[in-house]
N, C-alpha and C. Protein backbone atom coordinates (compact mmCIF):
# COMPACT_ATOMS: atom_id res chain seq x y z
N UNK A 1 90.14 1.34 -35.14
CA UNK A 1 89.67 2.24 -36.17
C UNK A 1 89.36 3.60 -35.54
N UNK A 2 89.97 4.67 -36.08
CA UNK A 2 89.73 6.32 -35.51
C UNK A 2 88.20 6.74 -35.86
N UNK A 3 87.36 7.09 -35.08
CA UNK A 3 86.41 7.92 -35.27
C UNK A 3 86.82 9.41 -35.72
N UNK A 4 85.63 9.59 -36.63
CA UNK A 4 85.50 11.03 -37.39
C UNK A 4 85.27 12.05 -36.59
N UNK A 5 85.78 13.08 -35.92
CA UNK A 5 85.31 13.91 -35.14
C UNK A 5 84.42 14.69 -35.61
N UNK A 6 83.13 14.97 -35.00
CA UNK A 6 81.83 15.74 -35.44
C UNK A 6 82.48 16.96 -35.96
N UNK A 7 81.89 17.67 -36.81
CA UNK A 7 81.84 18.71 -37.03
C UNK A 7 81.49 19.85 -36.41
N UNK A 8 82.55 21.10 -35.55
CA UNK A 8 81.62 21.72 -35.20
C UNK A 8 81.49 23.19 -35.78
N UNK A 9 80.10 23.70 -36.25
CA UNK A 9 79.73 24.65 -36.69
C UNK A 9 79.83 25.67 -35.75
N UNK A 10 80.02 27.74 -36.11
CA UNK A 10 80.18 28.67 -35.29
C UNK A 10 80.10 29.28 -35.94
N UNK A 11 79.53 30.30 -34.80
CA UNK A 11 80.16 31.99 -35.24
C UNK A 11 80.86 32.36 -34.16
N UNK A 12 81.99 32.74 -35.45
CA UNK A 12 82.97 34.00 -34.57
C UNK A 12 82.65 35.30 -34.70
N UNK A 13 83.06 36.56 -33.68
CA UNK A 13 83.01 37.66 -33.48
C UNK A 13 84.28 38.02 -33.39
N UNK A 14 85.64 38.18 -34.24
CA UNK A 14 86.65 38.30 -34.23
C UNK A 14 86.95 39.72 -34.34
N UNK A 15 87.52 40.41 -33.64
CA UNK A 15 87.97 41.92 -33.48
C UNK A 15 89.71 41.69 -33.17
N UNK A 16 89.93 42.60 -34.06
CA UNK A 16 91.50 42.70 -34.69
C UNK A 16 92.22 43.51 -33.18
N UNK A 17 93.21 43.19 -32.60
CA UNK A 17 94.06 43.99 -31.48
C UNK A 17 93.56 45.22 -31.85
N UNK A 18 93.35 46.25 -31.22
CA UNK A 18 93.77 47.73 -31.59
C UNK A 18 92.52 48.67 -32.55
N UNK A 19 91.21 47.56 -32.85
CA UNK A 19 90.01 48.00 -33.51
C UNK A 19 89.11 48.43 -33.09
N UNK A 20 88.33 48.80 -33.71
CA UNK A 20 87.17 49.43 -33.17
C UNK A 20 85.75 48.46 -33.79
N UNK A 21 86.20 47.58 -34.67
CA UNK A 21 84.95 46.78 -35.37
C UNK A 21 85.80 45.82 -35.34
N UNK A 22 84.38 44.72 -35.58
CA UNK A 22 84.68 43.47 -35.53
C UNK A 22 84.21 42.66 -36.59
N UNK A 23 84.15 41.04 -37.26
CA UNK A 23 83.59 40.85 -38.11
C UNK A 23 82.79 39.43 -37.35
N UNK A 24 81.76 39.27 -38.09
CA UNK A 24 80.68 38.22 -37.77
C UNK A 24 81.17 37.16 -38.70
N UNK A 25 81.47 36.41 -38.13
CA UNK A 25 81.83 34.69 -39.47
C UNK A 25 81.44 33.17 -38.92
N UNK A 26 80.53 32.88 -39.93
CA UNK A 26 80.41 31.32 -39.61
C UNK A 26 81.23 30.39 -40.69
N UNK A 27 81.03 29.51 -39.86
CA UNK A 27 81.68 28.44 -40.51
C UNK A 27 82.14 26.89 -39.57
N UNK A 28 82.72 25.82 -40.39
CA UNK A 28 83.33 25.05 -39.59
C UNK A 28 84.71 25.24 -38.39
N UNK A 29 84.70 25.11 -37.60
CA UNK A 29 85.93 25.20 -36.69
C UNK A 29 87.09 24.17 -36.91
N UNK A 30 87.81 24.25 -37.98
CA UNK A 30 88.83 23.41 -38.08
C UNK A 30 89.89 23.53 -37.06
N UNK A 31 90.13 25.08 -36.85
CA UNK A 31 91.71 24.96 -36.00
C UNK A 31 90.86 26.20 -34.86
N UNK A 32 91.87 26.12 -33.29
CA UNK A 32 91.73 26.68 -32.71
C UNK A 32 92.49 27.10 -31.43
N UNK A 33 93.58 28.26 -31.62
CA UNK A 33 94.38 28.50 -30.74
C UNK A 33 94.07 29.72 -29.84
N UNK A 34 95.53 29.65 -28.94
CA UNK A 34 94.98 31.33 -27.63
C UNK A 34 94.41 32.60 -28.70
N UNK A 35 95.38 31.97 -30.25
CA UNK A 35 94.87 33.36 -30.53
C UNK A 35 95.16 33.28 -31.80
N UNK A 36 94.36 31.93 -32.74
CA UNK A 36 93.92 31.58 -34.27
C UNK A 36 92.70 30.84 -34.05
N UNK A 37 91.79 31.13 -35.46
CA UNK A 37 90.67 30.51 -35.00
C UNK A 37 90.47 30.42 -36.30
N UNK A 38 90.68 29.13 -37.26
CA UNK A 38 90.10 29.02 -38.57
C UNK A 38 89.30 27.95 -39.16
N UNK A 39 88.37 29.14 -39.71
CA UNK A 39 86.81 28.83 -39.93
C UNK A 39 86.94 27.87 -41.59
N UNK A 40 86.01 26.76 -42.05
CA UNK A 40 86.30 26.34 -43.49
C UNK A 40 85.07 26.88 -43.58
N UNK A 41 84.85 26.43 -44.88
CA UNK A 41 83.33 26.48 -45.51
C UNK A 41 82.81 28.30 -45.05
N UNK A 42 83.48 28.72 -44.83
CA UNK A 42 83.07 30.43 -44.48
C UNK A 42 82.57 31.57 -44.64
N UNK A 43 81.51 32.26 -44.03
CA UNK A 43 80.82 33.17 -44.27
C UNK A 43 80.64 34.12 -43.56
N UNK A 44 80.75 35.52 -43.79
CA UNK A 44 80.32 36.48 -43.28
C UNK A 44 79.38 37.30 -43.32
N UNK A 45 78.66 37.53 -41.85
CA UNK A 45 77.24 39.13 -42.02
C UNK A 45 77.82 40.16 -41.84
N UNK A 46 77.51 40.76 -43.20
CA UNK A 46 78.38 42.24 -43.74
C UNK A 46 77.06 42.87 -42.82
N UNK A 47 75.78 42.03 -42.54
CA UNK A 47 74.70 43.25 -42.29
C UNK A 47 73.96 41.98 -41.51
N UNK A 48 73.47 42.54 -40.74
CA UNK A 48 71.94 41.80 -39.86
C UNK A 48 71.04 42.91 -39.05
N UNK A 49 70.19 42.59 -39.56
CA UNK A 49 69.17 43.73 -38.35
C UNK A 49 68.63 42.80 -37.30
N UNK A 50 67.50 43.73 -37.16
CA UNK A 50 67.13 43.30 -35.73
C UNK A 50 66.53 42.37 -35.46
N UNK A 51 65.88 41.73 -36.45
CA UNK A 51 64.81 40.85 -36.71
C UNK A 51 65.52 39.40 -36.32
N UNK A 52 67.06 39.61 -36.53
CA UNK A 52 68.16 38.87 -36.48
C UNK A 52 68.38 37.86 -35.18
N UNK A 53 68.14 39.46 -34.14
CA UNK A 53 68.77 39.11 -32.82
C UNK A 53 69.78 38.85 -32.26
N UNK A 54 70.70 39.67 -33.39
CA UNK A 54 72.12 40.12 -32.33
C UNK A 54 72.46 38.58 -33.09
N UNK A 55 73.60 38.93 -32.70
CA UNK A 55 74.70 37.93 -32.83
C UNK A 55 74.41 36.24 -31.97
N UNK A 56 73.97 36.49 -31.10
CA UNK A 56 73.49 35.43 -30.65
C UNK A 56 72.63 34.64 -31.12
N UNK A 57 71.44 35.18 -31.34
CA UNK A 57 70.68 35.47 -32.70
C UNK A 57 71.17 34.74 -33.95
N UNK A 58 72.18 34.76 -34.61
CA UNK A 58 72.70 34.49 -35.41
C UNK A 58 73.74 32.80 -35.23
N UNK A 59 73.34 32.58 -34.09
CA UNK A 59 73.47 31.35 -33.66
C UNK A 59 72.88 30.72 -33.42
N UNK A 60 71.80 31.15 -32.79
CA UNK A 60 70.39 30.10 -32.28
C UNK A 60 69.59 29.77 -33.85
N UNK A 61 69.61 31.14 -34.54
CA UNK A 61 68.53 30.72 -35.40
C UNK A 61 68.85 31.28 -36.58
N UNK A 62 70.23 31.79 -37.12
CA UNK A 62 70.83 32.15 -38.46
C UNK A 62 70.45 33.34 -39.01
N UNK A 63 70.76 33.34 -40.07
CA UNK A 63 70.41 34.44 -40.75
C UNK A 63 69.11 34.74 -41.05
N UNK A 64 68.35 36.24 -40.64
CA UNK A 64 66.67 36.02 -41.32
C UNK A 64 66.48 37.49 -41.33
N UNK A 65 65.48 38.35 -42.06
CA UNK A 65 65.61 39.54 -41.96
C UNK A 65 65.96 39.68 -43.60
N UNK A 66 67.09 41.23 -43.14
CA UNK A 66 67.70 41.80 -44.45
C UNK A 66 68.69 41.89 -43.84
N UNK A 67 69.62 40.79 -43.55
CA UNK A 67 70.66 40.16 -43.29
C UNK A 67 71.48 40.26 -44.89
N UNK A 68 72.73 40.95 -45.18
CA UNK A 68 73.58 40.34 -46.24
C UNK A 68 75.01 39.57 -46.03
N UNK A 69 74.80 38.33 -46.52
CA UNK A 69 75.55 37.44 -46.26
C UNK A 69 76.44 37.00 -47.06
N UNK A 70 78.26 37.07 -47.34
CA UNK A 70 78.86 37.20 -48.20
C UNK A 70 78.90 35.74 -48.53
N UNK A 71 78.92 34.82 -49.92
CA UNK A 71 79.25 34.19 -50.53
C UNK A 71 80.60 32.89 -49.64
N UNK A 72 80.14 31.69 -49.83
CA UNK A 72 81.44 31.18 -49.24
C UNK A 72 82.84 30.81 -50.05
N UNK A 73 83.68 30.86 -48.38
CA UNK A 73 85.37 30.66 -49.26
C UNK A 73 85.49 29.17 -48.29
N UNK A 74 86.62 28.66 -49.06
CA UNK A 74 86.99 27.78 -48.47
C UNK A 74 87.53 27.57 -46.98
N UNK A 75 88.45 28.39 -46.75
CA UNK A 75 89.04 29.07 -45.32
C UNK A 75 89.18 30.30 -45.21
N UNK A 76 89.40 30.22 -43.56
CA UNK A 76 89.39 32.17 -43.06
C UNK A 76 90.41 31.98 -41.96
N UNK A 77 91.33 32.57 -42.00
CA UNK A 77 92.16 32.37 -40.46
C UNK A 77 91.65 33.47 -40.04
N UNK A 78 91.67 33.74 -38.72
CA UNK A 78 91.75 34.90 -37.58
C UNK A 78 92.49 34.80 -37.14
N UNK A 79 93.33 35.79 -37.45
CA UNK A 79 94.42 35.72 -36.54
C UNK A 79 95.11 36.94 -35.22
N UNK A 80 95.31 36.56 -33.90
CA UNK A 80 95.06 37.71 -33.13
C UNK A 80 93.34 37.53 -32.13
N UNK A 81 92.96 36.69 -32.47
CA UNK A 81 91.86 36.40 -32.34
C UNK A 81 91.81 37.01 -30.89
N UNK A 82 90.37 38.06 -31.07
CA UNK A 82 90.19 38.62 -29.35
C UNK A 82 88.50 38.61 -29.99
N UNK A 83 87.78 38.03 -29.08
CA UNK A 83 86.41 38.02 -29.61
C UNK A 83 85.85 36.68 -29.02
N UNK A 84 84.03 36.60 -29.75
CA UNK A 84 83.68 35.26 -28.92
C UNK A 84 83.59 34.45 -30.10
N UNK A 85 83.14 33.11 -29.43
CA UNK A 85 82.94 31.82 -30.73
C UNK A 85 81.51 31.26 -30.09
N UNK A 86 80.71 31.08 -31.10
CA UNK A 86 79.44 30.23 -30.74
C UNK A 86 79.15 29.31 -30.91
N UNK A 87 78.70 28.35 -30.55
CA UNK A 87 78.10 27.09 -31.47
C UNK A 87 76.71 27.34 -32.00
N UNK A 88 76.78 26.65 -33.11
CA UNK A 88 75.25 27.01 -33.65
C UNK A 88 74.45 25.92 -33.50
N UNK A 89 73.12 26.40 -33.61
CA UNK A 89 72.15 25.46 -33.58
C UNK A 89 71.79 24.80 -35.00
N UNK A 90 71.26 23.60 -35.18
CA UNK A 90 70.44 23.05 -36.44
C UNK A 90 70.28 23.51 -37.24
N UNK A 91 69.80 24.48 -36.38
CA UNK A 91 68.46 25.89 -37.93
C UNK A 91 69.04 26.56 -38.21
N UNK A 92 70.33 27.04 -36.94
CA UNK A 92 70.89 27.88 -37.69
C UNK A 92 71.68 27.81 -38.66
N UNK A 93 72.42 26.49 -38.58
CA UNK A 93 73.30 26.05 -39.54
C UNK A 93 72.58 25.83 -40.73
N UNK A 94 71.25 25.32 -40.92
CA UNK A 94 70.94 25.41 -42.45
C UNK A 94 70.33 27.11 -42.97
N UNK A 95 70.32 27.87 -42.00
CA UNK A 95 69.72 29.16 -42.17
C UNK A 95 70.98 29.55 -43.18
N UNK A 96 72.14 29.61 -42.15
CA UNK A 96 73.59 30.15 -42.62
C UNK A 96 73.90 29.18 -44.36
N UNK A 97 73.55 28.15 -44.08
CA UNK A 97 73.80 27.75 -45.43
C UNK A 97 72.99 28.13 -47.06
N UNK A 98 71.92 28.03 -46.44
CA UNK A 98 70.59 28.23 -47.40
C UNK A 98 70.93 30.23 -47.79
N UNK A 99 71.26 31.16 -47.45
CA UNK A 99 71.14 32.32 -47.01
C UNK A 99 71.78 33.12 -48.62
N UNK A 100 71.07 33.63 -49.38
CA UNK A 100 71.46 34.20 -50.69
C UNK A 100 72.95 34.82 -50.64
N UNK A 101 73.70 35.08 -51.21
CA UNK A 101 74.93 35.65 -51.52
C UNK A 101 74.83 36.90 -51.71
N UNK A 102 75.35 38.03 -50.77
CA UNK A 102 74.79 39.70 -51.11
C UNK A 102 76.34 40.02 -52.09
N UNK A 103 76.17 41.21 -53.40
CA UNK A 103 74.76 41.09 -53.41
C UNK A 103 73.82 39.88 -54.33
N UNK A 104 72.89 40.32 -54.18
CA UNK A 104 72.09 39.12 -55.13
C UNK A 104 71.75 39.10 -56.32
């Protein structure tokens, strides 16, 4: 009998070849190549301040502040993917879930 592979939760920091910005997205890590990275259940911080703690921040302990956090989609490819991936913590994962839909 196949075991279910855990789920693992992230944020990506995905910056497009040739950009100057990048985008913040959590979500599940379904797929992951040299250079695709697609997220299910998906969300992005259009905004986080400081209260946040950086992107890292946004892994250890989610969204908090005046953070706006877009609404989820089902999937997100990245594609081109140049950027980091995090794993999240507990809290953060119910932070990221629990987290109002901007705007509100």
């Amino acid at each position: 009998m196949a075991t279910k592979k855990a789920e693992r939760y992230v944020v990506a920091i995905a910056r497009a070849p040739n950009s100057n910005w990048a985008r913040v997205c959590f979500g599940t890590l379904a797929e992951q190549t040299s250079d695709l990275v697609v997220l299910t259940d998906a969300r992005q911080a259009l905004y986080y301040d400081g209260k946040t703690g950086g992107e890292f921040g946004l892994a250890a302990h989610g969204p908090r502040g005046d953070c706006r956090i877009t609404a989820t989609i089902g999937r997100a490819e990245m594609s081109g993917f140049s950027g980091l991936l995090m794993d999240c913590s507990g809290a953060a994962v119910e932070a990221w879930k629990k987290a109002p839909s901007w705007p509100v």
